[in-house]
C-alpha atoms as a PDB file:
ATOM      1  CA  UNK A   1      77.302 196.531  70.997  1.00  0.00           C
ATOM      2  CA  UNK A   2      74.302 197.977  71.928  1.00  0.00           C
ATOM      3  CA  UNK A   3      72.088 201.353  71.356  1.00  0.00           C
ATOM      4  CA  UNK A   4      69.777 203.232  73.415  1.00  0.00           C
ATOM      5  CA  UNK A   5      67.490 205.877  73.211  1.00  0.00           C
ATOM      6  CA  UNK A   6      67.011 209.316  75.267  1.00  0.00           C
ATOM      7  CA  UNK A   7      64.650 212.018  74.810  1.00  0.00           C
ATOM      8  CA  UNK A   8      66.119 215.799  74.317  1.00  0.00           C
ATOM      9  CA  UNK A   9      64.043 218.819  74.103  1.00  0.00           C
ATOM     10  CA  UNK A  10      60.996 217.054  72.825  1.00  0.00           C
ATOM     11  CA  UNK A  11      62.821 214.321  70.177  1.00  0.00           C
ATOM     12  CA  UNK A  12      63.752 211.345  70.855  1.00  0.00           C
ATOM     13  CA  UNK A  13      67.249 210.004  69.675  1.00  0.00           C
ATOM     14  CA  UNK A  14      68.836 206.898  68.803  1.00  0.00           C
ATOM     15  CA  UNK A  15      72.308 206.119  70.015  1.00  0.00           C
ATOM     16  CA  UNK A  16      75.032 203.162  69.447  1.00  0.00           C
ATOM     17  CA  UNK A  17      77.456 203.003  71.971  1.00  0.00           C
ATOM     18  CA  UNK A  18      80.751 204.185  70.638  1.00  0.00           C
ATOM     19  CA  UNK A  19      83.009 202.044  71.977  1.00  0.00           C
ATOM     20  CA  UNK A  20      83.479 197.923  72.055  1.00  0.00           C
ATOM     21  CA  UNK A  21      82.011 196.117  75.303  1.00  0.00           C
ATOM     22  CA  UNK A  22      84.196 193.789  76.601  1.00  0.00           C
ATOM     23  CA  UNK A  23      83.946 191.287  79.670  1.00  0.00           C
ATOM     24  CA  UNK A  24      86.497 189.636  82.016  1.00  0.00           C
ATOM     25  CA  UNK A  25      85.249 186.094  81.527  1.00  0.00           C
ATOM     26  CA  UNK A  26      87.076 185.232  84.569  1.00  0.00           C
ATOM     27  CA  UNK A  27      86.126 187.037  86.709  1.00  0.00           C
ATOM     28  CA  UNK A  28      82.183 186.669  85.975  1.00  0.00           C
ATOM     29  CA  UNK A  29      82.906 183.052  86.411  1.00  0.00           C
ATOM     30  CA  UNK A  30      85.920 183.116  89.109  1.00  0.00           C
ATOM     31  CA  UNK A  31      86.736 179.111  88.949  1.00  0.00           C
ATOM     32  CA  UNK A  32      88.073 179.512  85.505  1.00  0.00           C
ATOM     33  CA  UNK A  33      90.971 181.226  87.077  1.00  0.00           C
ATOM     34  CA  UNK A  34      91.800 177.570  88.593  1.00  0.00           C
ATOM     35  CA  UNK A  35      91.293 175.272  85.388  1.00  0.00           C
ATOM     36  CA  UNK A  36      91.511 175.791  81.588  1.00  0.00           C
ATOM     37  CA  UNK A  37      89.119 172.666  80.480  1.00  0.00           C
ATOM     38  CA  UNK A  38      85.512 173.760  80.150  1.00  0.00           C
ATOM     39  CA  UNK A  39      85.810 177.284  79.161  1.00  0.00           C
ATOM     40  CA  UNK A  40      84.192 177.639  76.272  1.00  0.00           C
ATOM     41  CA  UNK A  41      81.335 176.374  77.857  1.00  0.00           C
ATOM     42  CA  UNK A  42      81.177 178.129  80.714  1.00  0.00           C
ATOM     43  CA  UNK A  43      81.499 181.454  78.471  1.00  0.00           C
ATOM     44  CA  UNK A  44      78.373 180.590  76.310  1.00  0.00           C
ATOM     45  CA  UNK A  45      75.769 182.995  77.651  1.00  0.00           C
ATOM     46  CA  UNK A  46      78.608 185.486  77.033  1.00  0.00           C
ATOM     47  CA  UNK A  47      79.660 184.715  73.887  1.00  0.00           C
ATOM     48  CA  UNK A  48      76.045 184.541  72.750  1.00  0.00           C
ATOM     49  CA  UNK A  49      74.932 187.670  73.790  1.00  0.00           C
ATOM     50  CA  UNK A  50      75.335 190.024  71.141  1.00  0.00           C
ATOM     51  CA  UNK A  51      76.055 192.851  73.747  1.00  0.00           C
ATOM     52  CA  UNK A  52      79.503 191.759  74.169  1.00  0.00           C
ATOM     53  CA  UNK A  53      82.037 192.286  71.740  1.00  0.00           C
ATOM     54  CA  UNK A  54      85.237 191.247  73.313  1.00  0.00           C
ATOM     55  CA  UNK A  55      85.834 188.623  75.970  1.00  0.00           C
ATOM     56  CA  UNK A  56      89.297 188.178  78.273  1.00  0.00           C
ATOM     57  CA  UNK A  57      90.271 185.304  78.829  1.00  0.00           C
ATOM     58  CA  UNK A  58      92.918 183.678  81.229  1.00  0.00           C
ATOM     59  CA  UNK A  59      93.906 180.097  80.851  1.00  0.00           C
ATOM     60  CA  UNK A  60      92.195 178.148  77.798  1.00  0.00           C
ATOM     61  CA  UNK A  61      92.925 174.851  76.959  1.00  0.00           C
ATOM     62  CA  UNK A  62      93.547 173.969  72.942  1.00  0.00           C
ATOM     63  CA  UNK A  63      90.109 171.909  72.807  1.00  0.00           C
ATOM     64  CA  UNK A  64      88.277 174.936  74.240  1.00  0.00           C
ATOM     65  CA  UNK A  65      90.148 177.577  72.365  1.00  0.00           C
ATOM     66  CA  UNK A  66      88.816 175.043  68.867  1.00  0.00           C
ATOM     67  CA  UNK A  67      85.557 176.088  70.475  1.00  0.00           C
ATOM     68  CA  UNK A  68      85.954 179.769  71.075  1.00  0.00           C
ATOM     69  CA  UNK A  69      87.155 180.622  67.183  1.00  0.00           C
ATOM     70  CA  UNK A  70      84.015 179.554  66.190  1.00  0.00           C
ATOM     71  CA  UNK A  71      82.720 182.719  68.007  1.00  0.00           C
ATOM     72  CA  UNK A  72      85.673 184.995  66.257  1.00  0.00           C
ATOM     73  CA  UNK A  73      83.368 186.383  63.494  1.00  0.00           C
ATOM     74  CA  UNK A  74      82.103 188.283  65.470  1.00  0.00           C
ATOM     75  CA  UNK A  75      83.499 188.400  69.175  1.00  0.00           C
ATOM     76  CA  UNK A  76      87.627 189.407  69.774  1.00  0.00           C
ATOM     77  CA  UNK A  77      89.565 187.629  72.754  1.00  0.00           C
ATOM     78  CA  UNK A  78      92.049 189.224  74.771  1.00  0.00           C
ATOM     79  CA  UNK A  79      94.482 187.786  77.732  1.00  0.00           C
ATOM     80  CA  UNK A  80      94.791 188.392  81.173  1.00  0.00           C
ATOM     81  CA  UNK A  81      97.350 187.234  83.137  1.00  0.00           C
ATOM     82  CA  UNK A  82      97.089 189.044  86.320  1.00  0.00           C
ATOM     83  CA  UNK A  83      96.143 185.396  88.057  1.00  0.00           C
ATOM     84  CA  UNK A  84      99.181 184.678  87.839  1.00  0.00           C
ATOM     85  CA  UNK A  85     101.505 187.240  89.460  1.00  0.00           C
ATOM     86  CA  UNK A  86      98.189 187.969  92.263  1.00  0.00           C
ATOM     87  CA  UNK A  87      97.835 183.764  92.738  1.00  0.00           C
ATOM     88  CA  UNK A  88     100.679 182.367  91.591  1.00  0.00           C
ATOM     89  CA  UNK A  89     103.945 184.108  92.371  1.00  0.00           C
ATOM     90  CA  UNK A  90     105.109 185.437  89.272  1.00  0.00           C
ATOM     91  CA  UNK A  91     106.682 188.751  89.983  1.00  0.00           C
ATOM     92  CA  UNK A  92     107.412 190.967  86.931  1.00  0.00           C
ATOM     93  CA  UNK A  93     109.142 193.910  89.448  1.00  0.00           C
ATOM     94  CA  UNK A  94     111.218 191.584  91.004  1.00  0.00           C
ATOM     95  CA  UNK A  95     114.483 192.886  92.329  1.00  0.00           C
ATOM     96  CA  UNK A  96     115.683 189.424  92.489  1.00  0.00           C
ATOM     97  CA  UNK A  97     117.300 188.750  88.655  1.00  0.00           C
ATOM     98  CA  UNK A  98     116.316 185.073  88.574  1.00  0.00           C
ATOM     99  CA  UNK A  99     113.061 185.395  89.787  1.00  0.00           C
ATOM    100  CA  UNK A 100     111.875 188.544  87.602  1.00  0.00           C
ATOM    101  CA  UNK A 101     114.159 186.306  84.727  1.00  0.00           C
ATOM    102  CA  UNK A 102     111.509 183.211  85.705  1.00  0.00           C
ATOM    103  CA  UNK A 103     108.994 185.946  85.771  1.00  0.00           C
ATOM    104  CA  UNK A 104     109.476 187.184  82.201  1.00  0.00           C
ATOM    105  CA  UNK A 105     109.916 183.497  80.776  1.00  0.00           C
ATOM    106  CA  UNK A 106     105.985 182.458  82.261  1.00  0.00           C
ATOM    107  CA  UNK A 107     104.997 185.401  80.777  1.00  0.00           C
ATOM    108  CA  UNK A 108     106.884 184.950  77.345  1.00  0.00           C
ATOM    109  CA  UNK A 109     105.187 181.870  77.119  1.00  0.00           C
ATOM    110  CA  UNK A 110     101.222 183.477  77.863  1.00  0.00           C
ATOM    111  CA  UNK A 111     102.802 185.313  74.770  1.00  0.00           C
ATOM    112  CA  UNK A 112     103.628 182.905  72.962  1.00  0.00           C
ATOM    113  CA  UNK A 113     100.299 181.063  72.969  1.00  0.00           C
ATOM    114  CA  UNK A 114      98.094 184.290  72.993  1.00  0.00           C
ATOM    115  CA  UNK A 115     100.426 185.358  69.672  1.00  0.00           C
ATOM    116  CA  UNK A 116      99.598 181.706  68.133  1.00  0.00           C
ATOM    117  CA  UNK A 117      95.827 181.930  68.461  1.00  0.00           C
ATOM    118  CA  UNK A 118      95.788 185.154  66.686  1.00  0.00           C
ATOM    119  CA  UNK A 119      94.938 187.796  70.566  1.00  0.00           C
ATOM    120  CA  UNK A 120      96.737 191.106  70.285  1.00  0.00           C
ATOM    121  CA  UNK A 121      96.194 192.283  73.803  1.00  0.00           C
ATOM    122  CA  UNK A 122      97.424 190.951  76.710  1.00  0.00           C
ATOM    123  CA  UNK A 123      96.981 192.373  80.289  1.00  0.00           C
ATOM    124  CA  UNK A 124      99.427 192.015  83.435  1.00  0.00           C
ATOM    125  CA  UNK A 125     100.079 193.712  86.216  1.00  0.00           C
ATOM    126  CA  UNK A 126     103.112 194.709  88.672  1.00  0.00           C
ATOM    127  CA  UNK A 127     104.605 192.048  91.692  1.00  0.00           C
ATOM    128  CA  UNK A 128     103.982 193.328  95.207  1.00  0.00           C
ATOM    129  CA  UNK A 129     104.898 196.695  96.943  1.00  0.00           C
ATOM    130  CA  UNK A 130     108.020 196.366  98.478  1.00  0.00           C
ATOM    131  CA  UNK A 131     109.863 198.205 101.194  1.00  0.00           C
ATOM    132  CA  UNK A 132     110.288 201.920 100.448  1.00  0.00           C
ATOM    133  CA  UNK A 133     114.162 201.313 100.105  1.00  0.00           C
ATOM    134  CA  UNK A 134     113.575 199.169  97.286  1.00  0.00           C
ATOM    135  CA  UNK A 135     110.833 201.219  95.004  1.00  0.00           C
ATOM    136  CA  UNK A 136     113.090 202.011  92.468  1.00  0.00           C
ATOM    137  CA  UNK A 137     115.111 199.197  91.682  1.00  0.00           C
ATOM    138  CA  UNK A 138     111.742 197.395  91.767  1.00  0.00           C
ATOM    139  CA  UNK A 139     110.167 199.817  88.896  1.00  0.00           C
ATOM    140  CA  UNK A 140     113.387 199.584  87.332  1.00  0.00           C
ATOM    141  CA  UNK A 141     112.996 196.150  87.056  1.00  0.00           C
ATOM    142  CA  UNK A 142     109.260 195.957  85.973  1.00  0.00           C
ATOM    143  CA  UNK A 143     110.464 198.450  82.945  1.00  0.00           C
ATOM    144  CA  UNK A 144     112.978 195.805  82.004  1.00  0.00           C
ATOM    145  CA  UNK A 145     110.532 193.038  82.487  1.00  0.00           C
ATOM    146  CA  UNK A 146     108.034 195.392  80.133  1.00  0.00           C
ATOM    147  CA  UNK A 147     110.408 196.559  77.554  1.00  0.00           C
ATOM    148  CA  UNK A 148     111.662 192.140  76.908  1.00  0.00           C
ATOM    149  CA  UNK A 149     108.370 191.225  76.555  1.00  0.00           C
ATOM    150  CA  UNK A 150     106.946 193.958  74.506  1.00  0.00           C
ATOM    151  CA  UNK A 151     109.767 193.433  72.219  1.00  0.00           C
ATOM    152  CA  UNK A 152     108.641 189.068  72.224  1.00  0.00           C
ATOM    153  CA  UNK A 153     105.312 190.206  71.565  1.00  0.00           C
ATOM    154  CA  UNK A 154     105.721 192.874  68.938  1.00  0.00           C
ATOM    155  CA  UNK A 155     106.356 189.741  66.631  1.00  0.00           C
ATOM    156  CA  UNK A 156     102.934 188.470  67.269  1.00  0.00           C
ATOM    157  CA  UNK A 157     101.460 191.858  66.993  1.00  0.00           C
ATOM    158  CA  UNK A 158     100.638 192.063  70.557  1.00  0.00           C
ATOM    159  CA  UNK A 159     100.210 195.068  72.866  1.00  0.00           C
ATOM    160  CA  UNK A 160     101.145 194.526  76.490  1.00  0.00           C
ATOM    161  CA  UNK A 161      98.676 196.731  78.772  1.00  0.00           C
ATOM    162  CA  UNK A 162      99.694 197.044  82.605  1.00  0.00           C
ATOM    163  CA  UNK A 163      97.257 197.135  84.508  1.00  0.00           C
ATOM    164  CA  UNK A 164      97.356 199.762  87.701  1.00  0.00           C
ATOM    165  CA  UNK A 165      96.230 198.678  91.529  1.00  0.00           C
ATOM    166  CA  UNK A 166      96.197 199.638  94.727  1.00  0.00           C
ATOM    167  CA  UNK A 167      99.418 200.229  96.775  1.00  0.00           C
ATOM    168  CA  UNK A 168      97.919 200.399 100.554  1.00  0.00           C
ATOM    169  CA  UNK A 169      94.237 198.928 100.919  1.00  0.00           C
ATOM    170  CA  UNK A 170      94.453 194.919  99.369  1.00  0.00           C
ATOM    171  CA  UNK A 171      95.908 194.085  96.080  1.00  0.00           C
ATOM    172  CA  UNK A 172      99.165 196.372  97.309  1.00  0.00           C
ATOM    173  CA  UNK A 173     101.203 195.858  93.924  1.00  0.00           C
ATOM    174  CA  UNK A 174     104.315 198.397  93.315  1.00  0.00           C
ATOM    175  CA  UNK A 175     102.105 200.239  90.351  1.00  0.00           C
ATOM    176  CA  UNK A 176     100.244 202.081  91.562  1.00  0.00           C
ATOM    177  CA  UNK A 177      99.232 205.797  90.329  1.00  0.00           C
ATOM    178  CA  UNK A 178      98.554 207.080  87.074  1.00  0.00           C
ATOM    179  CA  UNK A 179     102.060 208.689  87.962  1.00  0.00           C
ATOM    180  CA  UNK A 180     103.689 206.091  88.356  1.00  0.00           C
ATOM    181  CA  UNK A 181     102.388 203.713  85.665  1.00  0.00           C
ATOM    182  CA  UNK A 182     102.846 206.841  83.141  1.00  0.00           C
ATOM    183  CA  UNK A 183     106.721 206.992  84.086  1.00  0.00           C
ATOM    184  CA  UNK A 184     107.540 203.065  83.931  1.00  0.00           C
ATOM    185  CA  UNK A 185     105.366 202.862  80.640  1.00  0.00           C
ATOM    186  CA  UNK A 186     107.239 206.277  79.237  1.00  0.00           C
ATOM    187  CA  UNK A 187     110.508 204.696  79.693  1.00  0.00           C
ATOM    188  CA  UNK A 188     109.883 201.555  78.082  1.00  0.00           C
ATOM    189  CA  UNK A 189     108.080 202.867  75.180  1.00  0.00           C
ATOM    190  CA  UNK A 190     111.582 204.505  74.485  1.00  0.00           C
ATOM    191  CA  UNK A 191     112.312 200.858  73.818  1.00  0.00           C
ATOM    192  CA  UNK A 192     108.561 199.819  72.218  1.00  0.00           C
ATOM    193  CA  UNK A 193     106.067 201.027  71.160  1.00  0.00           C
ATOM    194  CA  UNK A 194     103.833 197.889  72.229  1.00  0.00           C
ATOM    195  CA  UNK A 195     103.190 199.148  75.410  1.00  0.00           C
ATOM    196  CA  UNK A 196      99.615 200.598  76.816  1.00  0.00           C
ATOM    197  CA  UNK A 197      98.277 201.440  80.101  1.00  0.00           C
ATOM    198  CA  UNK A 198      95.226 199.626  81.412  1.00  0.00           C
ATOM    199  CA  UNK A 199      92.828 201.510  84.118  1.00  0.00           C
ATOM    200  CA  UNK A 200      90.137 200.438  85.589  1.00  0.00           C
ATOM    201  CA  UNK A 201      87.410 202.351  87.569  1.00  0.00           C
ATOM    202  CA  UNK A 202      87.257 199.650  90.249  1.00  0.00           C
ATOM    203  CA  UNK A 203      90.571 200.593  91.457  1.00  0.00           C
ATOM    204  CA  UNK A 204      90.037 204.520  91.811  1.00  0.00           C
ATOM    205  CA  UNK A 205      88.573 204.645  95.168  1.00  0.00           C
ATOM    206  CA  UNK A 206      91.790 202.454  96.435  1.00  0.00           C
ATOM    207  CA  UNK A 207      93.941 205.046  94.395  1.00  0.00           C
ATOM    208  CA  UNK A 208      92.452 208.546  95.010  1.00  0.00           C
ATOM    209  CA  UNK A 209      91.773 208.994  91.307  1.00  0.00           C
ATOM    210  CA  UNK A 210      89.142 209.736  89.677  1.00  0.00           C
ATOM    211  CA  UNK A 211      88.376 209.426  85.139  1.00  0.00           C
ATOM    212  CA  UNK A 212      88.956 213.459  84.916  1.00  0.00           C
ATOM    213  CA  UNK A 213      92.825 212.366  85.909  1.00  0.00           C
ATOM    214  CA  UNK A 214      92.740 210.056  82.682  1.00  0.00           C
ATOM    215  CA  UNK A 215      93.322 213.790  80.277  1.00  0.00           C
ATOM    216  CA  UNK A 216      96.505 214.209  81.270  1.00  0.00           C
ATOM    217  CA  UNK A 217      97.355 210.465  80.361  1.00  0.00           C
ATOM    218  CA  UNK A 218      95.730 210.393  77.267  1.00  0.00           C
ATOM    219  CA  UNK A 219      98.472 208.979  75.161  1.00  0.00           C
ATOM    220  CA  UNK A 220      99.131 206.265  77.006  1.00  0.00           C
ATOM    221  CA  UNK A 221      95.607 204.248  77.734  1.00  0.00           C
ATOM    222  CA  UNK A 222      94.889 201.450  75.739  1.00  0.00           C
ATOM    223  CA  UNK A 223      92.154 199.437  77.724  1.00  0.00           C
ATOM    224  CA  UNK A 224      89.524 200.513  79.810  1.00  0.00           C
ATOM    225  CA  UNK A 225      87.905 198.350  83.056  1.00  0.00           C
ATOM    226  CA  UNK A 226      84.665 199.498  84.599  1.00  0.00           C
ATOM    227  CA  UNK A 227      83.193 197.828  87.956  1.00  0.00           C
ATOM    228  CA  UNK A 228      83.076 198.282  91.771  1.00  0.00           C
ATOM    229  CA  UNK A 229      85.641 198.630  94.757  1.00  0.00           C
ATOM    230  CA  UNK A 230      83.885 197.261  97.990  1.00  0.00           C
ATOM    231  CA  UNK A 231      83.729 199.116 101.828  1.00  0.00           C
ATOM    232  CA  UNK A 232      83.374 197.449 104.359  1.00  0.00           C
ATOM    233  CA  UNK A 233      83.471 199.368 107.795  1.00  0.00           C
ATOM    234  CA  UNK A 234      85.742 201.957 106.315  1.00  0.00           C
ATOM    235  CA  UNK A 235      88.091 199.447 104.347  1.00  0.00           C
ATOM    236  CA  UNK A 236      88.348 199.550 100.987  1.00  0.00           C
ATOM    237  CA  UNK A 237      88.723 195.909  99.088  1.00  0.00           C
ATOM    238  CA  UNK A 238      89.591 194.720  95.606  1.00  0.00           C
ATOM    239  CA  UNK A 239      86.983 192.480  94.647  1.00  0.00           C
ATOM    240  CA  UNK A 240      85.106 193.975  92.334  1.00  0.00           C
ATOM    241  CA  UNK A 241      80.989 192.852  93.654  1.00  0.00           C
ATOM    242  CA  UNK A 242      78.900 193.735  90.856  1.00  0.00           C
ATOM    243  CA  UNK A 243      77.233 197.080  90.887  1.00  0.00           C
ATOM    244  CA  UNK A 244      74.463 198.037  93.537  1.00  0.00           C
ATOM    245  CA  UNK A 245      75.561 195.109  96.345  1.00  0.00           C
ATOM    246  CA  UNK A 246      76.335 196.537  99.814  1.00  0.00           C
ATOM    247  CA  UNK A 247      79.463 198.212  99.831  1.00  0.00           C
ATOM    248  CA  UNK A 248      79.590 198.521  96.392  1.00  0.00           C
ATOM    249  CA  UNK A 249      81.555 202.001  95.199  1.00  0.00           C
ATOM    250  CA  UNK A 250      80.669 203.150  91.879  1.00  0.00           C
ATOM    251  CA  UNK A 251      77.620 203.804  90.326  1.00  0.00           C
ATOM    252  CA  UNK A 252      76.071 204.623  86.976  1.00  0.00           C
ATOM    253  CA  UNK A 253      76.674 208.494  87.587  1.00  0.00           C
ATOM    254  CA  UNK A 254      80.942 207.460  88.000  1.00  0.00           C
ATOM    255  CA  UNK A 255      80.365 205.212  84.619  1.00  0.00           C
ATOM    256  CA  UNK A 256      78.909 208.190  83.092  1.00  0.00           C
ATOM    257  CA  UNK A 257      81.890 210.484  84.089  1.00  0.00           C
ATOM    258  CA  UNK A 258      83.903 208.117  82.594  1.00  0.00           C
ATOM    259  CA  UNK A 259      82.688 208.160  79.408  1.00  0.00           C
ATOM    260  CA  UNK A 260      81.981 211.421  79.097  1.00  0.00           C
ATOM    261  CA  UNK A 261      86.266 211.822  79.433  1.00  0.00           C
ATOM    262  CA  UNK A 262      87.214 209.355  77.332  1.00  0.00           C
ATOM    263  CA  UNK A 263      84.442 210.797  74.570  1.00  0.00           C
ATOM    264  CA  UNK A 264      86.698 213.783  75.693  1.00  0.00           C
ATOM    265  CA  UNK A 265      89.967 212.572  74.689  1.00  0.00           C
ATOM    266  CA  UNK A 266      88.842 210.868  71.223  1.00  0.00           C
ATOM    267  CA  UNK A 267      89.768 206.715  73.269  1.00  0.00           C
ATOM    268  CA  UNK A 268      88.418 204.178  70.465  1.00  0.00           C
ATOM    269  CA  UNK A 269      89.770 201.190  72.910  1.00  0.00           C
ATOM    270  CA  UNK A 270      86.973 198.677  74.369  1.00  0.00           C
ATOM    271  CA  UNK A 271      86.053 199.069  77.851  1.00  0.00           C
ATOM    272  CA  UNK A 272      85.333 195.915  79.994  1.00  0.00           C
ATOM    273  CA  UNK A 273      83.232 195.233  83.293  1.00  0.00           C
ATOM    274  CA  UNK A 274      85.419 192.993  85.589  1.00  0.00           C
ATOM    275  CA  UNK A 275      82.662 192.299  87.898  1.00  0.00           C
ATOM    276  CA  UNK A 276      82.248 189.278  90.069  1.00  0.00           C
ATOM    277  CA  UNK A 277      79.655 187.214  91.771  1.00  0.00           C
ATOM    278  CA  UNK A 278      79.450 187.710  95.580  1.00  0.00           C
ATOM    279  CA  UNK A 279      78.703 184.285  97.556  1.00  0.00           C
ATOM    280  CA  UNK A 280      75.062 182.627  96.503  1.00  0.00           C
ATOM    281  CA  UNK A 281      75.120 185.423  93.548  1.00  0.00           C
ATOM    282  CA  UNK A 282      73.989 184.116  90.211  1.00  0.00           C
ATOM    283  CA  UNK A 283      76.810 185.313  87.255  1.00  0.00           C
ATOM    284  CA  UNK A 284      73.727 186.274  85.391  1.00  0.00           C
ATOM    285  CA  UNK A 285      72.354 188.681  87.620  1.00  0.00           C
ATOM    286  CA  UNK A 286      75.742 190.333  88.045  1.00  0.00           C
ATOM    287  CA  UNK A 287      75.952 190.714  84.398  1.00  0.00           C
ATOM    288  CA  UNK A 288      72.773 191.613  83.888  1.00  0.00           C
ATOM    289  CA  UNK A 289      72.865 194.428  86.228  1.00  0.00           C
ATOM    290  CA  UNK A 290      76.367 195.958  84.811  1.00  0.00           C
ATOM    291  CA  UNK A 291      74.514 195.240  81.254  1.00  0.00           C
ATOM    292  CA  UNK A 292      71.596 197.934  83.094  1.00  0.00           C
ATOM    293  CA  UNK A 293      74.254 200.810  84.188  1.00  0.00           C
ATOM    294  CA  UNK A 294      76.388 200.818  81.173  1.00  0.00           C
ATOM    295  CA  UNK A 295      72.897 201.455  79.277  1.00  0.00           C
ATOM    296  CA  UNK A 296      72.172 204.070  82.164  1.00  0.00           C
ATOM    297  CA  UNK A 297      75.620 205.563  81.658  1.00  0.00           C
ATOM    298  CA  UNK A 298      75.298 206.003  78.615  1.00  0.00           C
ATOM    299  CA  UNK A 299      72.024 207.652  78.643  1.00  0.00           C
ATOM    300  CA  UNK A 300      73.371 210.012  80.971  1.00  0.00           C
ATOM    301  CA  UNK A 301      75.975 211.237  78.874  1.00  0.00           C
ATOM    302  CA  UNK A 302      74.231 211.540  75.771  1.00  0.00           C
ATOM    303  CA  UNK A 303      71.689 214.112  78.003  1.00  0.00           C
ATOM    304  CA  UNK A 304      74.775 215.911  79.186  1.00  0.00           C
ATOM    305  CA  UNK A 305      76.062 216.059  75.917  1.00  0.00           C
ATOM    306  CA  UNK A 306      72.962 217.457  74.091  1.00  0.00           C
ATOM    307  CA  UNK A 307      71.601 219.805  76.803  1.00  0.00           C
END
């Protein structure tokens, strides 16, 4: 939470951001994606900073998560389990029954503990993009993968949010577009109702899209990521550097867009940086400067709103 103030027309106005900010904690601090002892420590100069009202998480161990509730009265968790199907082989699209069957019982259990600790969000993505012969089979499957585990979940209270990458430049996952996450997630929400869309501004230089697309999908987002994509001689990458670092795509000015459409389309969801530290980069700085264009952002669009 946080609140700014802008000068229009000769008065100056006070402002509180709208909407919850949110962080992926792993992904500020990348080596908690490869051990789930420490955390809570770790996350401390997040979970103190009264900016931040919502923190994702990946793996937490039970001593850890004893730490992290103490935070709850005033900070919400949510999972992310992309880590595993980008690091670890799990492939929710599989066309391959027992593997997207192993697929859907790793994630059940995510579920499982997310459900028992009281998170009602959890994030995935799709498996890889496969060979153009095998597209639809492969979203077929990723519906049934979404539409079991949705239906585990919805007895924890939990919404399942997929998460949309690139097809072509790194990441290369089978979803994809705005199109094609909207028909996957339209089909299985004839099934439940548990599932959302997650987008994320890093990815829409990789994707060709830009936040004005996000009107005609208005019904379906339920989580919003905000950060960087990265060129480097004319290739796009995935790895979200934190905002202003060579390369860096995205600015204050695209942050501001965003808002200004999801103000548009009445979203009350969070939205989340998912930045990372480049090598010899400090998490703090990186925070601190997405902490700086948020503020911007927002500043922008309360001009453009009162002008």
């Amino acid at each position: 939470m946080f609140y700014t103030s802008v000068c229009v027309k000769g008065l100056e106005l006070i402002s509180r951001f709208p909407w919850k900010v949110g962080i992926v904690g792993f992904m500020v601090y990348p080596e908690l994606q490869k051990t789930n002892k420490g955390v809570a420590e770790k996350l401390k100069p997040i979970l103190e900073d009264r900016f931040f009202d919502l923190v994702e998480l990946y793996d937490v161990s039970d001593d850890d998560w004893r730490i992290l509730e103490g935070y709850r009265h005033r900070v919400d968790f949510a999972v992310g389990v992309q880590p595993d199907i980008l690091a670890k082989g799990v492939n929710p699209s599989s066309v391959d029954e027992s593997e997207r069957v192993r697929a859907l019982e790793a994630l059940k259990d995510r579920v499982r503990v997310a459900g028992e600790r009281g998170i009602k969000y959890l994030a995935l993505c799709s498996g890889p993009y496969p060979s153009e012969d095998l597209i639809d089979k492969s979203m077929g499957a990723l519906a049934d993968t979404l539409a079991e585990l949705a239906s585990y979940a919805s007895k924890y209270g939990i919404t399942i949010l997929l998460e949309s990458f690139d097809t072509r430049w790194d990441r290369k996952r089978l979803i994809g577009s705005l199109r094609d996450a909207a028909d996957v997630l339209r089909k299985v929400r004839g099934r439940c109702s548990n599932v959302a869309l997650l987008w994320d501004l890093s990815h829409g230089p990789l994707l060709d899209e830009k936040p004005e697309m996000l009107k005609e999908y208005s019904d379906l987002i339920g989580h919003i990521h905000i950060g960087c994509a990265k060129n480097l001689d004319g290739k796009l990458y995935d790895t979200h550097p934190g905002f202003y670092r060579p390369g860096s795509i995205n600015d204050e000015q695209d942050v501001a867009k965003l808002l200004e459409v999801l103000y548009g389309i009445g979203y009350n969801g969070a939205i989340s940086f998912e930045v990372r530290p480049e090598e010899g980069q400090d998490p703090r700085e990186v925070v601190a400067t997405a902490k700086s264009v948020l503020v911007k952002a927002y500043q922008i669009f309360i001009e453009r709103k009162l002008s």
